[in-house]
C-alpha atoms as a PDB file:
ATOM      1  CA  UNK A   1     -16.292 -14.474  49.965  1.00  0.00           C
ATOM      2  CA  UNK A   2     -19.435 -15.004  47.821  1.00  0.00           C
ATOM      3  CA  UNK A   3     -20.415 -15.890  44.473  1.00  0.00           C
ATOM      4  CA  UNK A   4     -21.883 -13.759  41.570  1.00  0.00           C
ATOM      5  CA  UNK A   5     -24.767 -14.931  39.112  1.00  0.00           C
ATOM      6  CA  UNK A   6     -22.517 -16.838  37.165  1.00  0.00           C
ATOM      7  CA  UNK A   7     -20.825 -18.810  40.418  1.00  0.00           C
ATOM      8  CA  UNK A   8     -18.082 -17.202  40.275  1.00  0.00           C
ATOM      9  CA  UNK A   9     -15.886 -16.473  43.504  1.00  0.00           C
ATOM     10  CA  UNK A  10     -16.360 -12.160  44.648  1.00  0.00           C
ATOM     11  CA  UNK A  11     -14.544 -10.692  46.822  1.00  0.00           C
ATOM     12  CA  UNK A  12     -17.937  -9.174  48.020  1.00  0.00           C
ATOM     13  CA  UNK A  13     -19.289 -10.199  51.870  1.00  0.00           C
ATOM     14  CA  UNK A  14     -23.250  -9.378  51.698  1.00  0.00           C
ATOM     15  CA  UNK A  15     -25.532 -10.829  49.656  1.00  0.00           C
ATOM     16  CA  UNK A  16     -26.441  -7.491  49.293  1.00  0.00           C
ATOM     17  CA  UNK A  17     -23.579  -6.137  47.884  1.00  0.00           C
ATOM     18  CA  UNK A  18     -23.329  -9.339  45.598  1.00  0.00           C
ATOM     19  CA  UNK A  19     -26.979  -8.756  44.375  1.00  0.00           C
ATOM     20  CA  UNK A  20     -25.935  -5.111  43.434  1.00  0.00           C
ATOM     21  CA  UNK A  21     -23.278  -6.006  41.389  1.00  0.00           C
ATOM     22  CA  UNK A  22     -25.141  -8.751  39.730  1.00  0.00           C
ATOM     23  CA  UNK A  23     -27.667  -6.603  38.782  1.00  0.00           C
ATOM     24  CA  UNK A  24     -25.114  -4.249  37.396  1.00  0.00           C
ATOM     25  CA  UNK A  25     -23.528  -6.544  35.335  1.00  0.00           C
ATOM     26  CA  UNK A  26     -27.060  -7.563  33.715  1.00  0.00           C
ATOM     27  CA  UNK A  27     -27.695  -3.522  33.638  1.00  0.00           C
ATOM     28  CA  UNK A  28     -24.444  -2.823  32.047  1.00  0.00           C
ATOM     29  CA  UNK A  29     -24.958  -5.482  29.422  1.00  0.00           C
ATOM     30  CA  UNK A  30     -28.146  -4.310  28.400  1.00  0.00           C
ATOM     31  CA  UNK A  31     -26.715  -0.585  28.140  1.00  0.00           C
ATOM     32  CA  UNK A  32     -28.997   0.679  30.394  1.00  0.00           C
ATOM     33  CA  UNK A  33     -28.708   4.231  32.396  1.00  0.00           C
ATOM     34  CA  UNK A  34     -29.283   2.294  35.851  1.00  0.00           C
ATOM     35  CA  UNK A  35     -25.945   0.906  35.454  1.00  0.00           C
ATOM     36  CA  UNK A  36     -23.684   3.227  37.454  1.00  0.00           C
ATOM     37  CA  UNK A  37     -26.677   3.809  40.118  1.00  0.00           C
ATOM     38  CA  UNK A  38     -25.889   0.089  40.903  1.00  0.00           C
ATOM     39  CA  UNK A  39     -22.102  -0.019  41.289  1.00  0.00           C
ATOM     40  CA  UNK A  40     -22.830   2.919  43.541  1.00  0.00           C
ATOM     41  CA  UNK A  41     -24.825   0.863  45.705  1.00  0.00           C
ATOM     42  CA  UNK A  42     -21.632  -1.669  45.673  1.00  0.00           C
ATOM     43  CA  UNK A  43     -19.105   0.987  46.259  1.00  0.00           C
ATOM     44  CA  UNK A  44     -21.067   2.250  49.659  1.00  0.00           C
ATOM     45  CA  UNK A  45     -21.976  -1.358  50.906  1.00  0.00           C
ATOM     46  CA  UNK A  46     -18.130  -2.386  50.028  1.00  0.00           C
ATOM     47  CA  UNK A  47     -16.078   0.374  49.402  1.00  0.00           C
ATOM     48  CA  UNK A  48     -12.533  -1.749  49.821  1.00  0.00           C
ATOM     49  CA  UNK A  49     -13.642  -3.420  46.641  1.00  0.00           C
ATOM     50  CA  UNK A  50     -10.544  -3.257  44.212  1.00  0.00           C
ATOM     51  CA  UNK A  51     -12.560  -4.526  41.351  1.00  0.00           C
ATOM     52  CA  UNK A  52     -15.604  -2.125  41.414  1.00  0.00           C
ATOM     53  CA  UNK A  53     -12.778   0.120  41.278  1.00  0.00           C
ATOM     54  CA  UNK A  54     -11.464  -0.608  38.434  1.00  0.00           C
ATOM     55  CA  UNK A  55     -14.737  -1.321  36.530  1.00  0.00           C
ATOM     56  CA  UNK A  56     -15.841   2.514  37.103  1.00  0.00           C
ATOM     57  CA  UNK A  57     -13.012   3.647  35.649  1.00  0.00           C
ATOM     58  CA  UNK A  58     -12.899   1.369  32.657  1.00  0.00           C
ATOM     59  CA  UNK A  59     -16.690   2.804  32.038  1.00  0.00           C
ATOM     60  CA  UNK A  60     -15.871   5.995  32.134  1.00  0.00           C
ATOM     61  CA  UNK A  61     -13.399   5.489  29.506  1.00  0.00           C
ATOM     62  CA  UNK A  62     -15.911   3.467  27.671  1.00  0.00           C
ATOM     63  CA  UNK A  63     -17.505   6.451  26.833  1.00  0.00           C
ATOM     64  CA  UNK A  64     -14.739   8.059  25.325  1.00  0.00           C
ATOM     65  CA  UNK A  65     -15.319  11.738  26.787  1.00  0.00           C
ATOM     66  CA  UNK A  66     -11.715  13.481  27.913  1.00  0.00           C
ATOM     67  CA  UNK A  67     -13.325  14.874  30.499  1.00  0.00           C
ATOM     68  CA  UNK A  68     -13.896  11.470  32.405  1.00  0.00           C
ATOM     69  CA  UNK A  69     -10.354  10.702  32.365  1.00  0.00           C
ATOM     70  CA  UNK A  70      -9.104  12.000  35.363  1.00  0.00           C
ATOM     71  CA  UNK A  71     -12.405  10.248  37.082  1.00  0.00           C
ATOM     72  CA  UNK A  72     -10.768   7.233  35.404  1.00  0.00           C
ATOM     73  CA  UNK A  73      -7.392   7.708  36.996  1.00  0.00           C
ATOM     74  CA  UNK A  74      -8.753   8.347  40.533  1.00  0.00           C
ATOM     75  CA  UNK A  75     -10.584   5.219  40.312  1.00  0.00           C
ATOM     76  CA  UNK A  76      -7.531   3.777  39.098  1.00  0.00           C
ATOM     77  CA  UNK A  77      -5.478   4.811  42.050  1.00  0.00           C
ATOM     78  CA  UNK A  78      -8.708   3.573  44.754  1.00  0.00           C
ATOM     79  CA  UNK A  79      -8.738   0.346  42.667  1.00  0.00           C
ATOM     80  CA  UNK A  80      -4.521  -0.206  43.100  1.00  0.00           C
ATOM     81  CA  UNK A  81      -4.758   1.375  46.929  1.00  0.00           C
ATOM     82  CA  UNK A  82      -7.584  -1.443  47.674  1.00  0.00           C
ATOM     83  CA  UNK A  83      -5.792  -3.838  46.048  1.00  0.00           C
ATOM     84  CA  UNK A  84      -2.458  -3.404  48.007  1.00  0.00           C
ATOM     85  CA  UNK A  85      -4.498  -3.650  50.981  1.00  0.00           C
ATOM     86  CA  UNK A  86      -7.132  -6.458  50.521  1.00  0.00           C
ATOM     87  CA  UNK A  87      -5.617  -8.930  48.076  1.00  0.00           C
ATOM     88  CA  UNK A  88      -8.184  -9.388  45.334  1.00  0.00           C
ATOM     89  CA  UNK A  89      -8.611 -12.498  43.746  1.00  0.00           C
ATOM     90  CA  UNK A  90      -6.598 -13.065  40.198  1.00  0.00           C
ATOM     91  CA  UNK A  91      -9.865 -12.465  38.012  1.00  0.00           C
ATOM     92  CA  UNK A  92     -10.631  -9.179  40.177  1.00  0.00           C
ATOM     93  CA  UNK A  93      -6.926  -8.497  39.957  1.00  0.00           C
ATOM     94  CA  UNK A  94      -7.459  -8.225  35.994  1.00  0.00           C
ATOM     95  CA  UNK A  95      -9.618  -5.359  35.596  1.00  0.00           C
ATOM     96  CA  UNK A  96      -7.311  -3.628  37.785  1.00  0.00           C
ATOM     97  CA  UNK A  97      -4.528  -3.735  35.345  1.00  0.00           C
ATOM     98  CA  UNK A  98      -6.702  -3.335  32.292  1.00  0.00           C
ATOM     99  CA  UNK A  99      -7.728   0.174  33.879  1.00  0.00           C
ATOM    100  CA  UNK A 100      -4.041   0.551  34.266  1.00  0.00           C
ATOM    101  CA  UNK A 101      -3.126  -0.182  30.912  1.00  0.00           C
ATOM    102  CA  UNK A 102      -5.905   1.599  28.761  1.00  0.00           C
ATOM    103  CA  UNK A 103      -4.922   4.659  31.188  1.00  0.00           C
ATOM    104  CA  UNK A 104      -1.755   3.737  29.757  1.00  0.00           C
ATOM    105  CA  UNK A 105      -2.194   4.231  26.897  1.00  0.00           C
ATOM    106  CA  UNK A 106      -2.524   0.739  25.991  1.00  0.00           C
ATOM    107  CA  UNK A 107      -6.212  -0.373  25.005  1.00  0.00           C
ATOM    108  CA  UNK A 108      -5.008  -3.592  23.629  1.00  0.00           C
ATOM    109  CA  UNK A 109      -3.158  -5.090  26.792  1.00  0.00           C
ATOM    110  CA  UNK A 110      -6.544  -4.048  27.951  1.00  0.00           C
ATOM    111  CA  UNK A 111      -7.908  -6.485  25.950  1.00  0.00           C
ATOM    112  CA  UNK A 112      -6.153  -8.957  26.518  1.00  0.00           C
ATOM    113  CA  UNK A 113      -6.126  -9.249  30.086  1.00  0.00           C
ATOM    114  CA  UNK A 114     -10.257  -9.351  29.516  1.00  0.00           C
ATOM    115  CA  UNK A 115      -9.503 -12.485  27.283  1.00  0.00           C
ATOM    116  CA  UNK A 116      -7.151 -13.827  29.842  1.00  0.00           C
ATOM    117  CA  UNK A 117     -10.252 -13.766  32.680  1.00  0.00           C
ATOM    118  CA  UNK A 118     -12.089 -15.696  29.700  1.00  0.00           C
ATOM    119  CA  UNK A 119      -9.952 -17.758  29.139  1.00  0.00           C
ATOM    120  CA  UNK A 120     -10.348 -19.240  33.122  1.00  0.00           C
ATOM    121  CA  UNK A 121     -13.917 -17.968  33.535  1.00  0.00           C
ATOM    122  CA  UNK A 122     -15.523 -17.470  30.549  1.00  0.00           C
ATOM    123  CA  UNK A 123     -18.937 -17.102  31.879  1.00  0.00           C
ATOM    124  CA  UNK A 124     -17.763 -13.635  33.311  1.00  0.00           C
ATOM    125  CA  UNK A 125     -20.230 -11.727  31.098  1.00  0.00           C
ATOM    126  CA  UNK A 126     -18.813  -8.386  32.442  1.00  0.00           C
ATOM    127  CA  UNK A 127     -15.571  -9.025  30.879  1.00  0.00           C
ATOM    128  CA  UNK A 128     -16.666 -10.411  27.533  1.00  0.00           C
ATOM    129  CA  UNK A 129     -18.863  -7.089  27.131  1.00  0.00           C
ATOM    130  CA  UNK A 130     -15.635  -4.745  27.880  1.00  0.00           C
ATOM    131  CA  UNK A 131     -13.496  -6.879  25.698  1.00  0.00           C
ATOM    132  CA  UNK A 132     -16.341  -6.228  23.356  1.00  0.00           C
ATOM    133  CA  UNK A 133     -16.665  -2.704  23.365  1.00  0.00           C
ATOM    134  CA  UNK A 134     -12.617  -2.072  23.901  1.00  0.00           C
ATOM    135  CA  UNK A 135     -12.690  -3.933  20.315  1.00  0.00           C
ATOM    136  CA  UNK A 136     -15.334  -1.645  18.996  1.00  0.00           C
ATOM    137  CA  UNK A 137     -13.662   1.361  20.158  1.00  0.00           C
ATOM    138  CA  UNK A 138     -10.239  -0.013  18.402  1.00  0.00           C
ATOM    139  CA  UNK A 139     -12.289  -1.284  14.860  1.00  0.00           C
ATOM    140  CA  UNK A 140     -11.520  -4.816  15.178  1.00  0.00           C
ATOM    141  CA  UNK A 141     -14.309  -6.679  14.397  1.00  0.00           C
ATOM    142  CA  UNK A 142     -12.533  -9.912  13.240  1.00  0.00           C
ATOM    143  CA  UNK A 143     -11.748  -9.526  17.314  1.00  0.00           C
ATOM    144  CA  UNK A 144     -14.871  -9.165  18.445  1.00  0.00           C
ATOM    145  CA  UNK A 145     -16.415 -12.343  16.689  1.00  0.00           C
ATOM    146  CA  UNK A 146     -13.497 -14.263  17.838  1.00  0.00           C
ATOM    147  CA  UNK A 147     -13.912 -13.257  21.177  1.00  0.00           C
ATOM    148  CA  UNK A 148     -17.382 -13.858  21.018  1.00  0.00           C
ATOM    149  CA  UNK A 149     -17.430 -17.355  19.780  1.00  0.00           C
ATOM    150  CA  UNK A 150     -14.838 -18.514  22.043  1.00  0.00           C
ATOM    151  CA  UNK A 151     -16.988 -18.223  24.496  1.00  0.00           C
ATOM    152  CA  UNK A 152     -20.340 -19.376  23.182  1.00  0.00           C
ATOM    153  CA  UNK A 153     -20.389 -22.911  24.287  1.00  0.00           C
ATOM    154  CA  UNK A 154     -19.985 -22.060  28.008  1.00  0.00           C
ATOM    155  CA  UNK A 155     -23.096 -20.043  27.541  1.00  0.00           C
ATOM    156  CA  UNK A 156     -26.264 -22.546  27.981  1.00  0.00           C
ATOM    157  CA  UNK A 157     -30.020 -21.588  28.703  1.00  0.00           C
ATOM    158  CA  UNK A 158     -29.087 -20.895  32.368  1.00  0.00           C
ATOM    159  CA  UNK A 159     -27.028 -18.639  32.171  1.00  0.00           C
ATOM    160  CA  UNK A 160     -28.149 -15.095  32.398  1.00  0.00           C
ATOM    161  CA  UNK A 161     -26.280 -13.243  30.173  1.00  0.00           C
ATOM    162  CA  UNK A 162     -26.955 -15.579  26.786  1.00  0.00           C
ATOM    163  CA  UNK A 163     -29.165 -13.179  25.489  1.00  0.00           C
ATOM    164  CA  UNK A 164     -27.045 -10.498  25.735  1.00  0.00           C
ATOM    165  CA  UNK A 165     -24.148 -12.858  24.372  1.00  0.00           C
ATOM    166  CA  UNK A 166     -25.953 -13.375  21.346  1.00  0.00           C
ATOM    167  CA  UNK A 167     -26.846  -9.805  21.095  1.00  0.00           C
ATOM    168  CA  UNK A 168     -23.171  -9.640  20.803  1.00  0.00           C
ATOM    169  CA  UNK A 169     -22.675 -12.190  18.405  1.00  0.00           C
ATOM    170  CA  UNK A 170     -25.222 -10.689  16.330  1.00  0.00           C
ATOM    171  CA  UNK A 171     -23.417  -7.306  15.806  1.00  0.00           C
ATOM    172  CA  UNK A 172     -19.587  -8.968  15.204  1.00  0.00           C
ATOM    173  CA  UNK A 173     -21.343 -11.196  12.384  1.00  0.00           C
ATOM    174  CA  UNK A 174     -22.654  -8.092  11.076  1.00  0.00           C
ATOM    175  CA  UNK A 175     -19.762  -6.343  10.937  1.00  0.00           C
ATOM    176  CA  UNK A 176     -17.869  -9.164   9.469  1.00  0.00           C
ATOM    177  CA  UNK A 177     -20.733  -9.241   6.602  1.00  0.00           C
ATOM    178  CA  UNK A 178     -22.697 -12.422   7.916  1.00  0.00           C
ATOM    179  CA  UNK A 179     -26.191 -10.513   7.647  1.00  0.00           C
ATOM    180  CA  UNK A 180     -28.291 -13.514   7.982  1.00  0.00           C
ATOM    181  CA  UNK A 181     -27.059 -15.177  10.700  1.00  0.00           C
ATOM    182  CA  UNK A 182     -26.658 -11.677  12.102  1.00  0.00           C
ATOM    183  CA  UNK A 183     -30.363 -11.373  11.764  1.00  0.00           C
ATOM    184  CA  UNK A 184     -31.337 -15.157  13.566  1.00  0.00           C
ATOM    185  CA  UNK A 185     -28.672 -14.284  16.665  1.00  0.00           C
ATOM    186  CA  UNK A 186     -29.952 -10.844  17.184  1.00  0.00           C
ATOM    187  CA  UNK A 187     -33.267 -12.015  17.130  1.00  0.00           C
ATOM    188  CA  UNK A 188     -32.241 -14.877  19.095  1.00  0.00           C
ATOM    189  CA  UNK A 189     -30.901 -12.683  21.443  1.00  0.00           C
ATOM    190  CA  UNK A 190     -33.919 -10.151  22.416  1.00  0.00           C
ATOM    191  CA  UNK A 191     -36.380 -13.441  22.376  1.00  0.00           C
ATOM    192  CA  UNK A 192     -34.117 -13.721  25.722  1.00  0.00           C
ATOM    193  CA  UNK A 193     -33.727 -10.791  26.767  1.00  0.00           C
ATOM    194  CA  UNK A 194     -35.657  -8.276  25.291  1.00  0.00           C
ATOM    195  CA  UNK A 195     -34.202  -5.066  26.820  1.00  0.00           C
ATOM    196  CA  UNK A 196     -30.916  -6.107  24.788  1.00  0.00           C
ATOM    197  CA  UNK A 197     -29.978  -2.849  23.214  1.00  0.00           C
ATOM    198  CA  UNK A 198     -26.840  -4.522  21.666  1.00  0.00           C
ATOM    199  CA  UNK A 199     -29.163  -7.002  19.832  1.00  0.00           C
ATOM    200  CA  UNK A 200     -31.706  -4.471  18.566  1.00  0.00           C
ATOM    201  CA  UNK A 201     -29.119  -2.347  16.922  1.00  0.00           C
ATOM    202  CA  UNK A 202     -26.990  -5.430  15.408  1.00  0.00           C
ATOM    203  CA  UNK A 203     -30.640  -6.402  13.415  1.00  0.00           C
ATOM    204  CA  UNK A 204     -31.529  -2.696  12.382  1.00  0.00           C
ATOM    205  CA  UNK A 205     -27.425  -2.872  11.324  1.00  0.00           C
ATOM    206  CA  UNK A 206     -28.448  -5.637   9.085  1.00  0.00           C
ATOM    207  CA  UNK A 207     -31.521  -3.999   7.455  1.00  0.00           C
ATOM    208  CA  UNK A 208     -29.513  -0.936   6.541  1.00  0.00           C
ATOM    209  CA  UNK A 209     -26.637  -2.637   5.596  1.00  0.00           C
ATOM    210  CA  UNK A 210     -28.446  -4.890   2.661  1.00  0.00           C
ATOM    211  CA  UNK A 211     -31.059  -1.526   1.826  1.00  0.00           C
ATOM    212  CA  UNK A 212     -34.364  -2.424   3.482  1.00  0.00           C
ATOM    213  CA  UNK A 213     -35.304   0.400   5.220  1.00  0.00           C
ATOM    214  CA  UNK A 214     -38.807  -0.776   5.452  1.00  0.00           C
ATOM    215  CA  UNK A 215     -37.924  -3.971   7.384  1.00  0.00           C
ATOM    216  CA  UNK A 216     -35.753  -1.735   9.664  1.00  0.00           C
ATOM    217  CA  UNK A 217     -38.371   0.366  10.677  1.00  0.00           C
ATOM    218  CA  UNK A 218     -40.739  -2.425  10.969  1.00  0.00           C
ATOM    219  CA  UNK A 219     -38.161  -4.243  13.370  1.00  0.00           C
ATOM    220  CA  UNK A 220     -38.147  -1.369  15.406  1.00  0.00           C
ATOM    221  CA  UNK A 221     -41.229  -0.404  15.599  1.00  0.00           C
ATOM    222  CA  UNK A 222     -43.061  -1.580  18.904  1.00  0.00           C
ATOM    223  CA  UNK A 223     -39.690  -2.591  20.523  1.00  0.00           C
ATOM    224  CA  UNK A 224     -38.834   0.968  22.601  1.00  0.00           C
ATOM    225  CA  UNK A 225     -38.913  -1.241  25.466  1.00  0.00           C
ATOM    226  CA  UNK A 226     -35.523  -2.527  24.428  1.00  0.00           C
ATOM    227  CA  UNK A 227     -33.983   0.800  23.953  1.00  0.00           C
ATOM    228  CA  UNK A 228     -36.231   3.320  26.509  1.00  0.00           C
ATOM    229  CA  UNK A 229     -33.787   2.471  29.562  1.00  0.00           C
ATOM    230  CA  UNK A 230     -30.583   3.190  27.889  1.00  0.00           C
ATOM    231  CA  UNK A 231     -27.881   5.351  28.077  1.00  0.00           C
ATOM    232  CA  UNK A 232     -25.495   5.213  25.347  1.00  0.00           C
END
C-alpha cells in the first residue's frame, strides 16, 4: 500500500509502479498521447491492479470508437477477475463499476460513481477528468461546472492537477456562456500548467464564441507546446 500524488491510499506496492501511474494521471489530464504508454508501464509492474483495469477500459470508451469496445469489456472482465481476487480499496472499487455500468449501457451511473469518489476524495484528479469528459460525451454542461466547482476549494497551489482543474473550469463556464471568466480560468490554468490542452481550447472556445477570430489566432499562436503532445 502506497500513496499517489495527491496522498491518496493505491493499491500499488513500488514506488515505481506508483510513479507510473502518477505520471499518467498528469498525462491523461493534459490529453497527451504518452498517456496509455504509462498505464502500460503500471499494468506490467502490477498487473493484479483492479483499478488500472478499469481505467483502460473507461479510456477506450472515452474515445467513442465501436471498435474499442470489446477492448473495453476485456478490461472490464481483468478489472472484476482482479478485484475478486485482491480486494481493492472502495475508491479503486469505483472505477470498476463505472466501467461496468457505461459497458452497460449506463454512462450516467458512470458518473455518478466518479462523483461519489469526489465526494470522499476530491483531490482524485483522475476521476474529476472522467466525470468531466463522461459529461461532455452526454451534453451536460450545467454538470460539468457543477462538478467542477464542487471540487475547487480542495484544489490549492500544491496540488498538481490545479492547472488542469481550472483548464476544466474554463471550458464548463464557456459552455454555460460565462466567456470572461472563461477567459481568466483558462488562462489561469496554462500559467500552471502550460501543456493544458483542455485550457487552450476552452480560451480559443471563447474567442470564437463572441466573433474575434483575430484574438483566437493570436492566443494560439506561439502556444503548440500546449497542444504538440496530444492525442485527442
Amino acid at each position: 500500500m502506497r500513496n499517489d500524488q495527491f496522498g491518496y491510499d493505491i493499491s500499488l506496492s513500488s514506488p515505481e509502479a506508483v510513479q507510473a501511474w502518477d505520471r499518467m494521471v498528469l498525462a491523461f489530464l493534459a490529453h497527451a498521447a504518452a498517456t496509455p504508454d504509462h498505464l502500460g508501464k503500471v499494468l506490467e509492474a502490477e498487473p493484479g491492479f483492479a483499478m488500472a483495469h478499469a481505467v483502460k477500459g473507461l479510456f477506450c470508451l472515452m474515445l467513442g470508437r465501436r471498435e474499442m469496445d470489446e477492448t473495453a469489456r476485456a478490461a472490464h472482465e481483468t478489472a472484476v477477475l482482479c478485484a475478486r481476487q485482491g480486494a481493492p480499496l472502495p475508491r479503486e472499487a469505483g472505477y470498476v463499476r463505472a466501467l461496468g455500468a457505461w459497458l452497460g449501457g449506463r454512462p450516467s451511473d458512470s458518473v455518478r460513481e466518479m462523483e461519489a469518489i469526489l465526494t470522499r476524495w476530491p483531490e482524485d484528479a483522475l476521476a474529476m477528468k472522467i466525470s468531466h469528459a463522461i459529461r461532455f460525451i452526454l451534453g451536460d454542461k450545467d454538470g460539468m461546472r457543477a462538478s467542477i466547482e464542487a471540487v475547487l476549494p480542495a484544489y490549492d497551489v500544491q496540488n498538481p492537477a490545479r492547472g488542469y482543474l481550472f483548464g476544466c473550469h474554463a471550458f464548463s463556464l464557456e459552455e454555460t456562456g460565462e466567456y470572461g471568466r472563461a477567459e481568466t480560468a483558462g488562462r489561469m490554468g496554462l500559467s500552471v500548467s502550460p501543456d493544458d490542452a483542455w485550457g487552450l481550447h476552452a480560451v480559443a472556445h471563447v474567442f470564437d464564441m463572441t466573433c474575434n477570430a483575430r484574438a483566437g489566432l493570436n492566443w494560439l499562436e506561439g502556444r503548440e507546446h500546449a497542444w504538440a503532445h496530444c492525442n485527442n
